[in-house]
Protein backbone atom coordinates (compact mmCIF):
# COMPACT_ATOMS: atom_id res chain seq x y z
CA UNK A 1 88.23 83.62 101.50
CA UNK A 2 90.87 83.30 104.60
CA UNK A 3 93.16 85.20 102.36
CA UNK A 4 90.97 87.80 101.39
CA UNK A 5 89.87 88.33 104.71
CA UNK A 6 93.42 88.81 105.84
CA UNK A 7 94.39 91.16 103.14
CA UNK A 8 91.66 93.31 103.76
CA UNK A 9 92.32 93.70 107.61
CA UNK A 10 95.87 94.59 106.20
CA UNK A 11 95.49 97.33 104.09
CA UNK A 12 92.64 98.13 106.87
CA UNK A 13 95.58 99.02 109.58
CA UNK A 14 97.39 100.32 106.80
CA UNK A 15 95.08 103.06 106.27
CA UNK A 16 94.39 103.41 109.54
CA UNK A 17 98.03 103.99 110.40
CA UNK A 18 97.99 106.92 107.60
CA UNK A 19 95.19 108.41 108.67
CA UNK A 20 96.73 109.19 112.15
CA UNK A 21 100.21 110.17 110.67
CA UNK A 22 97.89 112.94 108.48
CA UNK A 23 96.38 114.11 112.39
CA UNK A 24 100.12 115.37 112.83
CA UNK A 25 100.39 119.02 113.25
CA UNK A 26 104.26 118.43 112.79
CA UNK A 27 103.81 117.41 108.90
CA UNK A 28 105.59 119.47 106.59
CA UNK A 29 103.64 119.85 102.95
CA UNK A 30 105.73 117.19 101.54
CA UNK A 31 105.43 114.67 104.09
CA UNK A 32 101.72 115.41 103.72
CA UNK A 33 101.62 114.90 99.83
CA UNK A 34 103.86 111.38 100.15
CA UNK A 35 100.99 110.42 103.00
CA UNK A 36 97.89 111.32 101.00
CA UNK A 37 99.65 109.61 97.76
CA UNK A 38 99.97 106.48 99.82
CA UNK A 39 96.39 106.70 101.42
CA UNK A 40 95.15 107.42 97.81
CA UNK A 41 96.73 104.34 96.65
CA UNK A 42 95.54 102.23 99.73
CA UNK A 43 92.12 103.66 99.15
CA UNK A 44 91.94 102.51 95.52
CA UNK A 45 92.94 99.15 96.80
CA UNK A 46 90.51 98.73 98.62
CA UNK A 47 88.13 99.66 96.17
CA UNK A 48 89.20 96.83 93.84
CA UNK A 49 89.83 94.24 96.79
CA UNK A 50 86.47 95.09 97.74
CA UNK A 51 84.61 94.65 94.22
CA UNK A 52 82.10 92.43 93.26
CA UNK A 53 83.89 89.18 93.41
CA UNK A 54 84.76 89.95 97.40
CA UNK A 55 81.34 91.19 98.09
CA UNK A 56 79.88 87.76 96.17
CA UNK A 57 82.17 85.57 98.31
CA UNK A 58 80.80 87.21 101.57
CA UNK A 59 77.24 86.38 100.40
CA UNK A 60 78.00 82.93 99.77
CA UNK A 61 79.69 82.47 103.07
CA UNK A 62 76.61 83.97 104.33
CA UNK A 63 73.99 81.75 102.82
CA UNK A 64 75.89 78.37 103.82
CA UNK A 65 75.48 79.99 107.70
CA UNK A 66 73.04 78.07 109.69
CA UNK A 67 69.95 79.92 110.37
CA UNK A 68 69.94 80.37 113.97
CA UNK A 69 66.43 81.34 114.43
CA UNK A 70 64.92 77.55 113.13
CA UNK A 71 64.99 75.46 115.76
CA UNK A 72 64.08 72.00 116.20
């Protein structure tokens, strides 16, 4: 889960980091196509990394949490 939680935050910056380099008014159209072919790619990481299996692991993680509001 450590791992998974670290690659996420990853591509996370990565994406991040594209999405201000697109904010440039300074781009020329290819520098713009190479950006939004990288952010595509990121994106459809993401969309696999964050698939069923990742979002099954967070629920687990979840449910072995202590509930917080049963007190002794």
């Amino acid at each position: 889960m450590s791992t998974l939680i670290t690659e996420l935050g990853s591509e996370c910056q990565n994406i991040t980091a594209l999405i201000y380099q697109l904010q440039s008014p300074y781009l020329s159209g290819r520098q713009q196509a190479e950006i939004l072919a990288e952010l595509l790619a990121a994106a459809i990481h993401l969309n696999i990394h964050c698939g069923d299996d990742f979002q099954t692991l967070i629920a687990q993680e979840m449910e072995k949490l202590p509930d917080d509001d049963e007190k002794d």
